[in-house]
C-alpha atoms as a PDB file:
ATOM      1  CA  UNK A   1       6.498 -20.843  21.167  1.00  0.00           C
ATOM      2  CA  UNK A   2       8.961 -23.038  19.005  1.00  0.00           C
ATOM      3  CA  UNK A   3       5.448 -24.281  16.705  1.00  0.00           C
ATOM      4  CA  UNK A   4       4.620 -20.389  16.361  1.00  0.00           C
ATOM      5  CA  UNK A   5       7.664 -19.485  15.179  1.00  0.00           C
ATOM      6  CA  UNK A   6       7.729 -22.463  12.692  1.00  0.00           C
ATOM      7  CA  UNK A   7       4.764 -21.355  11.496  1.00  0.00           C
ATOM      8  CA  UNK A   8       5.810 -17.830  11.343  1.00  0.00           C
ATOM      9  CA  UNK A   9       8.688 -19.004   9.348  1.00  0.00           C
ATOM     10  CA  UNK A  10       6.949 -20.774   7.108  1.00  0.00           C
ATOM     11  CA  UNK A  11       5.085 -17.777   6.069  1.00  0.00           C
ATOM     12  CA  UNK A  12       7.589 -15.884   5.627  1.00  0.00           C
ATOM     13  CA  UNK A  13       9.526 -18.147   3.730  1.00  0.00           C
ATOM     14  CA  UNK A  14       6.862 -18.303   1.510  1.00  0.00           C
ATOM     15  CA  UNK A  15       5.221 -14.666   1.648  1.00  0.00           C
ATOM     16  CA  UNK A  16       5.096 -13.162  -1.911  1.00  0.00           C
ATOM     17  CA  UNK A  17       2.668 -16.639  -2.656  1.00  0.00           C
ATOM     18  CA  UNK A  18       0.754 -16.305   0.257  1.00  0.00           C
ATOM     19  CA  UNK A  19       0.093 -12.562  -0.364  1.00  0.00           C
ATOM     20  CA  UNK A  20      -1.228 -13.767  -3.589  1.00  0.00           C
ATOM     21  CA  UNK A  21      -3.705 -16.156  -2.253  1.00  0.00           C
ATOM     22  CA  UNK A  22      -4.951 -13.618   0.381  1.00  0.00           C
ATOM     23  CA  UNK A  23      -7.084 -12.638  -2.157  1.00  0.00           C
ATOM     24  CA  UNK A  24      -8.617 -15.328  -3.120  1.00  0.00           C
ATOM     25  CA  UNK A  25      -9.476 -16.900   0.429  1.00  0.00           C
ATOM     26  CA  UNK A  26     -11.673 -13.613   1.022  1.00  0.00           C
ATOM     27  CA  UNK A  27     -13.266 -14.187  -2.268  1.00  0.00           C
ATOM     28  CA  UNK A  28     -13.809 -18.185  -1.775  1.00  0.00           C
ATOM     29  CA  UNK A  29     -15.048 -17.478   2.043  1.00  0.00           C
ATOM     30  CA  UNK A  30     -17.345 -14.099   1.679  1.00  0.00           C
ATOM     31  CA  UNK A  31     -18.289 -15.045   5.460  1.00  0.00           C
ATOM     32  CA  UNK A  32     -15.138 -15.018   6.655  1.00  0.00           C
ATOM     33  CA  UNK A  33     -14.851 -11.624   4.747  1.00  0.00           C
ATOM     34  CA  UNK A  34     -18.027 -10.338   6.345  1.00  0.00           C
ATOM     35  CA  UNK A  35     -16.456 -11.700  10.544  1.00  0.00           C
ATOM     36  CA  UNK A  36     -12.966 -10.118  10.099  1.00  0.00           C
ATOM     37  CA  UNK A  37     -14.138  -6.899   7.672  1.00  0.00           C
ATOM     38  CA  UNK A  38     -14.228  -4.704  11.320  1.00  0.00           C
ATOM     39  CA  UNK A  39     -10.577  -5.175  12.243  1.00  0.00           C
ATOM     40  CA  UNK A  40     -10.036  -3.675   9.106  1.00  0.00           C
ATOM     41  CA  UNK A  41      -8.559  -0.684  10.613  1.00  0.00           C
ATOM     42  CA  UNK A  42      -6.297  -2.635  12.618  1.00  0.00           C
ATOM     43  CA  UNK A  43      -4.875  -4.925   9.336  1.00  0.00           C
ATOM     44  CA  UNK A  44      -3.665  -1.273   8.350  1.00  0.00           C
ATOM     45  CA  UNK A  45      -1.832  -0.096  11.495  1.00  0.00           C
ATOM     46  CA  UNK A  46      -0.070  -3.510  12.027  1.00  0.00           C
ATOM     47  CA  UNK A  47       1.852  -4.352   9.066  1.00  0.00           C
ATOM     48  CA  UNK A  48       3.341  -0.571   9.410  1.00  0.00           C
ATOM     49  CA  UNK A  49       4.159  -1.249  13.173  1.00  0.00           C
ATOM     50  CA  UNK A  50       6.076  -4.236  12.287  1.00  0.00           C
ATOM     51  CA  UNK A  51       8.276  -2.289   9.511  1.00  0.00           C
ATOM     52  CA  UNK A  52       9.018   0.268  12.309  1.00  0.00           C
ATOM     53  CA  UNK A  53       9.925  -2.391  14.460  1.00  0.00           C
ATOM     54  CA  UNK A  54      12.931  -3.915  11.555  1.00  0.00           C
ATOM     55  CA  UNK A  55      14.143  -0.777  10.086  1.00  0.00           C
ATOM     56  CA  UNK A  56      16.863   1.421  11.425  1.00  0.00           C
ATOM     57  CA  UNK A  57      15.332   4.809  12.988  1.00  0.00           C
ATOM     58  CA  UNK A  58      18.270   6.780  12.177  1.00  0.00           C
ATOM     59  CA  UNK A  59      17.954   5.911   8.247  1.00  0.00           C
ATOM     60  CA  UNK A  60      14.220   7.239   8.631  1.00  0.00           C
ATOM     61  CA  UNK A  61      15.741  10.449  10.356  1.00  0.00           C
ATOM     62  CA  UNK A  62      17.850  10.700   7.526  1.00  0.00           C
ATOM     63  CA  UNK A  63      15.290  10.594   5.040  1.00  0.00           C
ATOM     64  CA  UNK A  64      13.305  13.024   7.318  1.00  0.00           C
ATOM     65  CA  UNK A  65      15.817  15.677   7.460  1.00  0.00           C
ATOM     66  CA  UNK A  66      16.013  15.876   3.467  1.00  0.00           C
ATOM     67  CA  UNK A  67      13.139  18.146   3.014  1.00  0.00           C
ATOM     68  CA  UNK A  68      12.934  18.855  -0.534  1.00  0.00           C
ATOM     69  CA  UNK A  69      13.467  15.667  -1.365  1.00  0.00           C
ATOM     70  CA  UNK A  70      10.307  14.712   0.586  1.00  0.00           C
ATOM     71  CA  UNK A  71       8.476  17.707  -0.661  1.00  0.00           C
ATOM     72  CA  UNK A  72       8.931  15.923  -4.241  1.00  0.00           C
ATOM     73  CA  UNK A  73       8.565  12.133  -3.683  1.00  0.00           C
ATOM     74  CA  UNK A  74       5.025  12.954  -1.417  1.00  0.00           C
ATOM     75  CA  UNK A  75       4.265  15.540  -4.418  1.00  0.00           C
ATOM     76  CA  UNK A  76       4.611  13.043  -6.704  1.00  0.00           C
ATOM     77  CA  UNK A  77       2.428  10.433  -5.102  1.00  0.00           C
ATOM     78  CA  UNK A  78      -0.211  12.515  -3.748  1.00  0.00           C
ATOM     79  CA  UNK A  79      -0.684  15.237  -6.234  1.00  0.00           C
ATOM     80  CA  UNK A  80       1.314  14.600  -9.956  1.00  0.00           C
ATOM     81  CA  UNK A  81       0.033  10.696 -10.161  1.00  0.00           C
ATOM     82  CA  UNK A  82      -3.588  11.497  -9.316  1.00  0.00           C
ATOM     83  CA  UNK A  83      -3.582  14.692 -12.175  1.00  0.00           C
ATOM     84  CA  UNK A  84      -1.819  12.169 -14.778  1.00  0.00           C
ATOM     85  CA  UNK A  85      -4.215   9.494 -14.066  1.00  0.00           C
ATOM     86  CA  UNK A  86      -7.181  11.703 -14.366  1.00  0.00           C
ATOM     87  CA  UNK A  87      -5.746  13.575 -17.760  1.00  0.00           C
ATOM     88  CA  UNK A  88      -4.875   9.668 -19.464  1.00  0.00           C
ATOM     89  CA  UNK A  89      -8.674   8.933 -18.231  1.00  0.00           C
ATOM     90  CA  UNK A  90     -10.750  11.539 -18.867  1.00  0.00           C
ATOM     91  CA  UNK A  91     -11.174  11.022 -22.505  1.00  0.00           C
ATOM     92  CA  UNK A  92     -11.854   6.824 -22.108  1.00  0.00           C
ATOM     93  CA  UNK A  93     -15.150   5.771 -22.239  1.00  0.00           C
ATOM     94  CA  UNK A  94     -15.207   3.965 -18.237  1.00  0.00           C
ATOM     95  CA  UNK A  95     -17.623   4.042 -15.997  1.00  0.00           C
ATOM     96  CA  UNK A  96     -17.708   6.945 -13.826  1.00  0.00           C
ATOM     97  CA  UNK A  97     -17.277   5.149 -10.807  1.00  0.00           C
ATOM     98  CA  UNK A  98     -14.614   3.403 -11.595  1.00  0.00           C
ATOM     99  CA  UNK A  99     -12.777   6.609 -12.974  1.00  0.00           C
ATOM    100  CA  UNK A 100     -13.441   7.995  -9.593  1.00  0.00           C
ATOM    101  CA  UNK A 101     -11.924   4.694  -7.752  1.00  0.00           C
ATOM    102  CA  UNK A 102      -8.597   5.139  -9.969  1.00  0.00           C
ATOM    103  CA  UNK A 103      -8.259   8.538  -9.402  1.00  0.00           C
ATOM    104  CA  UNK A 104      -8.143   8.510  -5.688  1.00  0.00           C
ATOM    105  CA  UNK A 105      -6.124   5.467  -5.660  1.00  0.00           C
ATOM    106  CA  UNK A 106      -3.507   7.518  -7.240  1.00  0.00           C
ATOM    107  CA  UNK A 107      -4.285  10.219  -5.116  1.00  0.00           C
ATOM    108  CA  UNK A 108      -3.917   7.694  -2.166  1.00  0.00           C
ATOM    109  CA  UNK A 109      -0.605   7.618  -0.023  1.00  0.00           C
ATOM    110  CA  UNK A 110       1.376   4.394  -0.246  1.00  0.00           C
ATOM    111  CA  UNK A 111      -0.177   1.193   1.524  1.00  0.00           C
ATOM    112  CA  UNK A 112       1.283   1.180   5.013  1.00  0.00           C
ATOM    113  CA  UNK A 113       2.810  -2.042   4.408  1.00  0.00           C
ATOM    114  CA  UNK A 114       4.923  -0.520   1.471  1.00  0.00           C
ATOM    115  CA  UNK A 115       8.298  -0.723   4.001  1.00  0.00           C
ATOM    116  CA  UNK A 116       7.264  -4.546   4.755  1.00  0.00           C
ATOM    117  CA  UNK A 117       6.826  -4.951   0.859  1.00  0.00           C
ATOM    118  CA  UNK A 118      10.467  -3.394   0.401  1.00  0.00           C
ATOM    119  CA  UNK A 119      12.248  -5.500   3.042  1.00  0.00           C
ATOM    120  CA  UNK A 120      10.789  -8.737   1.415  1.00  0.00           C
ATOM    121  CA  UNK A 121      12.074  -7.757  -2.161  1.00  0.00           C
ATOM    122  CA  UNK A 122      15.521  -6.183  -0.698  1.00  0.00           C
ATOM    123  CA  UNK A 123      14.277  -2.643  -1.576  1.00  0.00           C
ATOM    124  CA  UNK A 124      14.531   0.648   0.299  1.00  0.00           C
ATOM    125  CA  UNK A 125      12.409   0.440   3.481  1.00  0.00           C
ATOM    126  CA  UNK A 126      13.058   3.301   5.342  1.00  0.00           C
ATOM    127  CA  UNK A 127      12.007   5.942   2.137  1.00  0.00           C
ATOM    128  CA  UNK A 128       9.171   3.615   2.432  1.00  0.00           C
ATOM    129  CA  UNK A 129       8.208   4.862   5.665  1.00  0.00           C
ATOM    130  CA  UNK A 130       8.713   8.430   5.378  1.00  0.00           C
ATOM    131  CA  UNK A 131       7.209   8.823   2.120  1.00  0.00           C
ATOM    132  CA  UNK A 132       4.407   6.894   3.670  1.00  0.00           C
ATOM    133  CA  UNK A 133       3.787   8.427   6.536  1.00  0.00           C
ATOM    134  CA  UNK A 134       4.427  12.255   5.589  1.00  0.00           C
ATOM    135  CA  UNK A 135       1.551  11.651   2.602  1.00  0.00           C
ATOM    136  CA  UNK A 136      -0.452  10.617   5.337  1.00  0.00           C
ATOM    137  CA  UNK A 137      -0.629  13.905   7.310  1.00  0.00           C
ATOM    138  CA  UNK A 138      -0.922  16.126   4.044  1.00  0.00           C
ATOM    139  CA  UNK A 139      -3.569  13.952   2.501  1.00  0.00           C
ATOM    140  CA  UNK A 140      -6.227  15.810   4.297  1.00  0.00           C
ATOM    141  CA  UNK A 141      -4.715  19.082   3.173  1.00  0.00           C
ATOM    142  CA  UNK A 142      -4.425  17.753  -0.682  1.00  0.00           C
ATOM    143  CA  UNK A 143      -7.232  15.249  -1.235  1.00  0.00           C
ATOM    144  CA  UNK A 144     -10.616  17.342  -0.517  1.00  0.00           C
ATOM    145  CA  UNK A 145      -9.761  19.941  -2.901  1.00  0.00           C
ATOM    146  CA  UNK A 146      -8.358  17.544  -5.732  1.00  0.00           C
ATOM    147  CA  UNK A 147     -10.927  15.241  -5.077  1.00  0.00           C
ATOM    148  CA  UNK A 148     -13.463  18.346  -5.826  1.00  0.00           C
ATOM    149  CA  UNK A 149     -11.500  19.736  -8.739  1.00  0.00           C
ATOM    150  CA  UNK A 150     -10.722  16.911 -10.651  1.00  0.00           C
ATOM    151  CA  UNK A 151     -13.833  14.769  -9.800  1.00  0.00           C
ATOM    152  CA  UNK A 152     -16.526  16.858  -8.615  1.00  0.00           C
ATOM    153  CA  UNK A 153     -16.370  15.128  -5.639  1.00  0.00           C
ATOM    154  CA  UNK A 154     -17.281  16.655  -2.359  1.00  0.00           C
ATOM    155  CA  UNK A 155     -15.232  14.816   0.607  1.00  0.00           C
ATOM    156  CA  UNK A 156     -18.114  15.757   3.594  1.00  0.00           C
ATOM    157  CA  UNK A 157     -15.011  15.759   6.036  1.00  0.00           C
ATOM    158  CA  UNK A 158     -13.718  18.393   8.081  1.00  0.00           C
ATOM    159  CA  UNK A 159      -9.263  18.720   8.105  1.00  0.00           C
ATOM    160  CA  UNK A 160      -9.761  18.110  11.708  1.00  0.00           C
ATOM    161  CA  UNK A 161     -11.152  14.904  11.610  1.00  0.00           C
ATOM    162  CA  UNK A 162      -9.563  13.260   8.637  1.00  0.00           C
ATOM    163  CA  UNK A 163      -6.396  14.132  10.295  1.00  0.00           C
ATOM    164  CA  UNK A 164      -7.406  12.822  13.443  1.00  0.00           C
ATOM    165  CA  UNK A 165      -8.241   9.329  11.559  1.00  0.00           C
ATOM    166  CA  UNK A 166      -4.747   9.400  10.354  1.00  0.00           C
ATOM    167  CA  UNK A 167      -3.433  10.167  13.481  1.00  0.00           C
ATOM    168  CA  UNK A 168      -4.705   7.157  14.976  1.00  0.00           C
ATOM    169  CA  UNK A 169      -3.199   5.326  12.375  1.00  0.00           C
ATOM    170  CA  UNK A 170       0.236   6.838  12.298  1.00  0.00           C
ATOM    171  CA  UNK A 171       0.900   7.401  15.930  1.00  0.00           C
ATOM    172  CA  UNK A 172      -0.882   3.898  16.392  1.00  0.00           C
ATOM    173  CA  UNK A 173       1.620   1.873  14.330  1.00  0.00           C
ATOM    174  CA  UNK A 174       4.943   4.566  15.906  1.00  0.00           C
ATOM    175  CA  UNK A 175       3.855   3.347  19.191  1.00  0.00           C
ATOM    176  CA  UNK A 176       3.781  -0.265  18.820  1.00  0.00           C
ATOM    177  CA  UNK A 177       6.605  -0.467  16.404  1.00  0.00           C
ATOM    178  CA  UNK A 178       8.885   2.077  18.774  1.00  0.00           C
ATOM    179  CA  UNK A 179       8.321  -0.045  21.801  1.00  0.00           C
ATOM    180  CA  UNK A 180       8.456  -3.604  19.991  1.00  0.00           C
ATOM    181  CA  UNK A 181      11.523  -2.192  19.113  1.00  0.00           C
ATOM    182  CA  UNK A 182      12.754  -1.242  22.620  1.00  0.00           C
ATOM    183  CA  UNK A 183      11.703  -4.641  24.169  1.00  0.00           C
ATOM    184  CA  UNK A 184      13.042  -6.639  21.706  1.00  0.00           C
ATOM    185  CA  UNK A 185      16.272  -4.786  20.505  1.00  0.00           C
ATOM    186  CA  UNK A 186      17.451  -4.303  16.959  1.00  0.00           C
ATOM    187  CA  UNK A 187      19.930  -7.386  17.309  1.00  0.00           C
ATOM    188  CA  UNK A 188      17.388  -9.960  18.063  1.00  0.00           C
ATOM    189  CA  UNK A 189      14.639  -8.680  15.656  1.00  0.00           C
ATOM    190  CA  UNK A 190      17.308  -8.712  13.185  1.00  0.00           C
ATOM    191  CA  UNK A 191      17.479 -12.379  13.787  1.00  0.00           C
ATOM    192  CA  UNK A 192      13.948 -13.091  13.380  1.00  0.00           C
ATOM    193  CA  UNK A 193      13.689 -11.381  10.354  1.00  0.00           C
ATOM    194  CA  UNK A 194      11.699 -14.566   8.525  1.00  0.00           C
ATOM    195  CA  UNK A 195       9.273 -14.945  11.723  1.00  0.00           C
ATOM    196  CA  UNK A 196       8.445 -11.115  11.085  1.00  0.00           C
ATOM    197  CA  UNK A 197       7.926 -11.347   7.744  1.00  0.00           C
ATOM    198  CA  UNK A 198       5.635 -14.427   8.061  1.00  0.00           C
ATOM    199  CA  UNK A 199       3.449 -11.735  10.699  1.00  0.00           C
ATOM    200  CA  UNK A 200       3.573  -9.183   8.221  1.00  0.00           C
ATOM    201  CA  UNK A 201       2.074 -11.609   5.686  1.00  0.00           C
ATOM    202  CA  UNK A 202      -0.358 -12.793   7.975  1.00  0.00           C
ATOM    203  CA  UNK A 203      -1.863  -9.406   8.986  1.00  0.00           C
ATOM    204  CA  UNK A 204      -1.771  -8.821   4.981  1.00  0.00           C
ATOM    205  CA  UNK A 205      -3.687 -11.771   3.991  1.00  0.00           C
ATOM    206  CA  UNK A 206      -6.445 -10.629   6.984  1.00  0.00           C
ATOM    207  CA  UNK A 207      -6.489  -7.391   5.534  1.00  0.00           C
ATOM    208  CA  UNK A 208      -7.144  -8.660   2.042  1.00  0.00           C
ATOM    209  CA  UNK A 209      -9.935 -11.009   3.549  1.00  0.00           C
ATOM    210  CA  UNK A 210     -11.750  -8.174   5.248  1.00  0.00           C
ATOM    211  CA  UNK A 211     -11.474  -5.750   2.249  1.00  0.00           C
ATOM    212  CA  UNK A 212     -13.220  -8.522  -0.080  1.00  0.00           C
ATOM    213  CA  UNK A 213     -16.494  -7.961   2.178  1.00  0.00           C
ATOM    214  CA  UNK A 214     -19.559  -7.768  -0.339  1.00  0.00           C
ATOM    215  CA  UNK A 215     -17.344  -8.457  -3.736  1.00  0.00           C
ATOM    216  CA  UNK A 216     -18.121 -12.627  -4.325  1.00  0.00           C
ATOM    217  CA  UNK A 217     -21.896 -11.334  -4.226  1.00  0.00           C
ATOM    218  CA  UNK A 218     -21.409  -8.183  -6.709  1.00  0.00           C
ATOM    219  CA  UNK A 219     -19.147 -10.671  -8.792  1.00  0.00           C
ATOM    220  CA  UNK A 220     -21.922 -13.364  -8.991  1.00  0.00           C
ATOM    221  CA  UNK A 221     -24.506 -10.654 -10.819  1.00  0.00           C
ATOM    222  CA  UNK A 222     -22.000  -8.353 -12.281  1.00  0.00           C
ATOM    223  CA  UNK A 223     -19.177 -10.392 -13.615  1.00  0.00           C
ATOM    224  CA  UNK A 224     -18.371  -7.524 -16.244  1.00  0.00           C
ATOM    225  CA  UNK A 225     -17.837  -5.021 -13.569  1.00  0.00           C
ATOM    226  CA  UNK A 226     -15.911  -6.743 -11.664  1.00  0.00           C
ATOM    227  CA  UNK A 227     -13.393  -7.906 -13.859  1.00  0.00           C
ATOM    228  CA  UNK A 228     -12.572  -4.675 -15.772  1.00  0.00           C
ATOM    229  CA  UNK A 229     -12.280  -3.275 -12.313  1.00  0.00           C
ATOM    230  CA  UNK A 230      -9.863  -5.697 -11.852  1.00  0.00           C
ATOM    231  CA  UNK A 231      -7.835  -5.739 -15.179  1.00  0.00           C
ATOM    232  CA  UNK A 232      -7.686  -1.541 -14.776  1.00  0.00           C
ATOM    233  CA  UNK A 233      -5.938  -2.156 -11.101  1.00  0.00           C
ATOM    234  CA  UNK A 234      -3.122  -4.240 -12.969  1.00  0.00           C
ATOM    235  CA  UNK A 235      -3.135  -2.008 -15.026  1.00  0.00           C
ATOM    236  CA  UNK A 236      -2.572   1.237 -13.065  1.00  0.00           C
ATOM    237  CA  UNK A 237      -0.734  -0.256 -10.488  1.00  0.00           C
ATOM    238  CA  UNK A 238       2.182  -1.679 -13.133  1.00  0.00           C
ATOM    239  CA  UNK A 239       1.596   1.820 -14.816  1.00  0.00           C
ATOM    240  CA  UNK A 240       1.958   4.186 -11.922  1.00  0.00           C
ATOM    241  CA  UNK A 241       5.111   1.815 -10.973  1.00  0.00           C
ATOM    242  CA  UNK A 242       7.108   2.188 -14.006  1.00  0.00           C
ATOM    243  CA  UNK A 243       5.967   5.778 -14.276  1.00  0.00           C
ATOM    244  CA  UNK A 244       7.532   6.373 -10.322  1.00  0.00           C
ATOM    245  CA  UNK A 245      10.533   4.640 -10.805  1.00  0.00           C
ATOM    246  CA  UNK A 246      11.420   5.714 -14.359  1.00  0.00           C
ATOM    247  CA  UNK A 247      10.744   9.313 -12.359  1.00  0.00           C
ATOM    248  CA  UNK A 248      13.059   9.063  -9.594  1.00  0.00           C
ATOM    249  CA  UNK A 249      15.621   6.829 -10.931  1.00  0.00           C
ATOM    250  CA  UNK A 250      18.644   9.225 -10.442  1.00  0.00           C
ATOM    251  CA  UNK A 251      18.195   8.622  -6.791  1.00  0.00           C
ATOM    252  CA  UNK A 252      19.414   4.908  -7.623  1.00  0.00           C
ATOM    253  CA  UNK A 253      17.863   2.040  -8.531  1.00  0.00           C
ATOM    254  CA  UNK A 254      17.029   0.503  -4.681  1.00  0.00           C
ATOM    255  CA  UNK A 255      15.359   3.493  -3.655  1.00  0.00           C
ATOM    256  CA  UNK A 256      13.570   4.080  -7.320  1.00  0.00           C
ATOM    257  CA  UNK A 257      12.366   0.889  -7.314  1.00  0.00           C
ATOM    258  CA  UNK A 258      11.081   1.635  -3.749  1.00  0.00           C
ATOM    259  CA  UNK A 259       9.182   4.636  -5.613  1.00  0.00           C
ATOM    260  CA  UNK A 260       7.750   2.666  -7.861  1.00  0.00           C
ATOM    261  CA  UNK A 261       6.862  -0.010  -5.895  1.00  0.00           C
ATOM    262  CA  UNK A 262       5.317   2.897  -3.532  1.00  0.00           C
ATOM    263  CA  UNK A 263       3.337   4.629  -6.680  1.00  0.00           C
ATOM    264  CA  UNK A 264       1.462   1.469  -7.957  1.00  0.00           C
ATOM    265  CA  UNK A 265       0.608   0.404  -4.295  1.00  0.00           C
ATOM    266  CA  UNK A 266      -1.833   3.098  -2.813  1.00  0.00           C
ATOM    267  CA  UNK A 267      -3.892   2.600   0.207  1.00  0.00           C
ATOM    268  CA  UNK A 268      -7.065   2.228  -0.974  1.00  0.00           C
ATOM    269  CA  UNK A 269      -8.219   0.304   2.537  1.00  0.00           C
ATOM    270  CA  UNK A 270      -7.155   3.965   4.197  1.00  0.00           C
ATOM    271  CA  UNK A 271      -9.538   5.637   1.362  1.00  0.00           C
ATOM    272  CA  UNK A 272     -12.613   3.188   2.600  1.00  0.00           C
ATOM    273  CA  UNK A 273     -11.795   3.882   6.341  1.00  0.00           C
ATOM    274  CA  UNK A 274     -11.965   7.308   5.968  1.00  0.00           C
ATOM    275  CA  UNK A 275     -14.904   7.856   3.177  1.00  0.00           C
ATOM    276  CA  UNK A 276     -17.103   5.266   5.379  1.00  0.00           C
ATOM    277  CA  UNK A 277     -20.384   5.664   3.515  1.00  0.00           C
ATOM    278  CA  UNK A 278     -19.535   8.563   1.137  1.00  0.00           C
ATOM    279  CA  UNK A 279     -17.785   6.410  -1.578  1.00  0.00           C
ATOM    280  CA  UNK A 280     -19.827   5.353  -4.287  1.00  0.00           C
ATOM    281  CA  UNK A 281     -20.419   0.980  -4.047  1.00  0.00           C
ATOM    282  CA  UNK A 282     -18.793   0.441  -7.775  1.00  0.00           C
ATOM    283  CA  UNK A 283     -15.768   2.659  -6.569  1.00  0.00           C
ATOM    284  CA  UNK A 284     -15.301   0.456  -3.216  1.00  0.00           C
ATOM    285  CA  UNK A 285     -15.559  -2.732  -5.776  1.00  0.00           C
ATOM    286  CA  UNK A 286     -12.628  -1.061  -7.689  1.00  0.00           C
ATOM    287  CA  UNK A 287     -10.766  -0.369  -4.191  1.00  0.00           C
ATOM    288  CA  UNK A 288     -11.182  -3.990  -3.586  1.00  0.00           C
ATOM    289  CA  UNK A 289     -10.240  -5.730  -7.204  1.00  0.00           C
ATOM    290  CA  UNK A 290      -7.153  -3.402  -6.907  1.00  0.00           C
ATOM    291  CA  UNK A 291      -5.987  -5.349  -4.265  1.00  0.00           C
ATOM    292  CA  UNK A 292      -5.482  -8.283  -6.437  1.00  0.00           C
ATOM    293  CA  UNK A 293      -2.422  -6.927  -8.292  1.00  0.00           C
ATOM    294  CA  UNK A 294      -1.135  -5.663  -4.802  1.00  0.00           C
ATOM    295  CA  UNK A 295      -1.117  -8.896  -3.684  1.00  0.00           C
ATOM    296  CA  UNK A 296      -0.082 -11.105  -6.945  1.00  0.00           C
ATOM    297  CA  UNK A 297       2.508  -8.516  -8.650  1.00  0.00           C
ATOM    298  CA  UNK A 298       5.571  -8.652  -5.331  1.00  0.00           C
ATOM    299  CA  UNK A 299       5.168 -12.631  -6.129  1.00  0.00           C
ATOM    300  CA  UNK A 300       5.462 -12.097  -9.991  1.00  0.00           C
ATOM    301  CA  UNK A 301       7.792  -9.324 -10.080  1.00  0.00           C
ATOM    302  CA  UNK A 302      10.170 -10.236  -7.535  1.00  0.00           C
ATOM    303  CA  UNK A 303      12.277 -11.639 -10.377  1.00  0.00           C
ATOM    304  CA  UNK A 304      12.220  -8.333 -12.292  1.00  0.00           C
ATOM    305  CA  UNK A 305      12.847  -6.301  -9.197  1.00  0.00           C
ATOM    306  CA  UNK A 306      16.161  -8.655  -8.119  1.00  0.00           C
ATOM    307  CA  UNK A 307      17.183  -8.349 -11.865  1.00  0.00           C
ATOM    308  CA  UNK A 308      16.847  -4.725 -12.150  1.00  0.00           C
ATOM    309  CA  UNK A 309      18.804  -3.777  -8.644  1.00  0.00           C
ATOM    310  CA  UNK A 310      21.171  -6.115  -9.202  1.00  0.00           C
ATOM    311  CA  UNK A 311      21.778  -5.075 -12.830  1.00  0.00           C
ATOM    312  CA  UNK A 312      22.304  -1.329 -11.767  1.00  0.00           C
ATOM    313  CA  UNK A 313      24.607  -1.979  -8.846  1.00  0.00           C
ATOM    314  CA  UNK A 314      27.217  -3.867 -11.304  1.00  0.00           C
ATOM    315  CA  UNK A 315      27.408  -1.064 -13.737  1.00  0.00           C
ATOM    316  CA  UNK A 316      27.635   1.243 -10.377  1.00  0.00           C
ATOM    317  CA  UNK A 317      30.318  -0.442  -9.378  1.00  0.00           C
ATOM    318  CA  UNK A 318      32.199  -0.981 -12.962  1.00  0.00           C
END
């Protein structure tokens, strides 16, 4: 027990770098992509479970019971970023494909390990969670139609079953959070904070492994591809971040930051579960080369993100 927590410790001592090299490993080690690529649905459930698990229930509730403001930060992320993506892409001269793949990742609700994200850069976890999981029961409401309208896409999935998908997901990771929670007791997980963040790297790394399935061979004959792919999912991601927090920066500059960090970070692994076969290849390879900034921006713009919250509080406070 004492050598897994060391190691756990380790990792989350060092988890913005290690996110980053997730990545790479499932890039460098296609088979190891190919063995772990069907827990994928499990890498997405876990990493929420364990943010349920640290943050305070009653600061969720909170969030919960403010209603409009809900209404407008799940608006924003499921409906206003996919529309301004689509308008600033419509007239460019990409691939279809890949306009399709940054569409719906705007259109996408934050990555479930958004809260974990926000605890390891001292942000707002529990707006994290709420945003996160209330865009994940209206997604099936929202998507198919934008999808259609804005893409001429046709999402061949009934309301029913997309929402059961979710449901697995959501009531999945409330479960296992609520009674790791329960067991354990706020006190003590408070104490292992570090451990818990070196799980919640750990399950993100295996997620970025299994999500790489199929790319090293696409980026051995299309090289070109790939890479723009890759260069537009820096560049939405730090786009659609700015965009959210400048948005929402009234609410303070913890919680805007959490927006932002929310907006540019869309679960695009949730998008593959749920299309299965229905997604165009060159869009998956865009779902996958996105992950890259998701996993090498927290490391690069922790700095920024410190700087920024920090720099707001003391005129707050002057």
């Amino acid at each position: 027990m004492s050598l897994l927590l060391a190691v756990l410790n380790w990792l989350g001592a060092h988890a913005p770098k290690l996110l980053a090299a997730g990545v790479g490993i499932g890039l460098l080690l296609p088979d190891l992509a190919a063995l772990v690529r069907p827990a994928l649905p499990a890498f997405i459930i876990l990493p929420l479970a364990i943010a349920l698990m640290r943050i305070d229930w009653a600061d969720m509730a909170n969030y919960g019971r403010r209603l409009p403001l809900l209404g407008l930060l799940s608006g924003w992320m499921i409906v206003a970023s996919p529309i301004l993506t689509w308008l600033l892409l419509k007239p460019t001269p990409l691939p279809e494909p890949l306009i399709t793949g940054i569409v719906l990742m705007a259109a996408a609700p934050p990555i479930v390990s958004a809260a974990g994200m926000a605890l390891i850069l001292k942000l707002e976890a529990a707006v994290a969670v709420v945003v996160t999981v209330a865009t994940m029961w209206l997604l099936p409401l929202v998507l198919p139609p934008l999808a259609l309208l804005l893409l001429g896409l046709e999402i061949d999935i009934s309301v029913g079953d997309f929402m059961l998908r979710l449901a697995l997901f959501v009531v999945g990771a409330f479960a296992i959070g609520g009674v790791g929670r329960l067991l354990l007791g706020p006190a003590r997980i408070q104490r292992l904070a570090q451990p818990f963040d070196g799980l919640f790297v750990l399950f993100m790394v295996l997620f970025a492994i299994a999500i790489m399935d199929g790319v090293a061979a696409e980026l051995a004959v299309r090289p070109g591809y790939v890479l723009l792919a890759t260069a537009m999912g820096f560049l939405f991601n730090i786009g659609l971040q700015v965009a959210g927090a400048a948005a929402f920066w009234w609410l303070g500059p913890r919680t805007a930051l959490s927006v932002g960090l929310m907006s540019g970070n869309c679960n695009m692994g949730l998008m593959v579960v749920v299309l299965a076969d229905k997604a165009d290849f060159d869009t998956v390879i865009f779902f996958a080369m996105a992950q890259v900034p998701m996993y090498t921006l927290p490391a690069l713009l922790l700095p920024l993100y410190r700087r920024l919250a920090a720099t707001a509080a003391h005129k707050a406070g002057a």
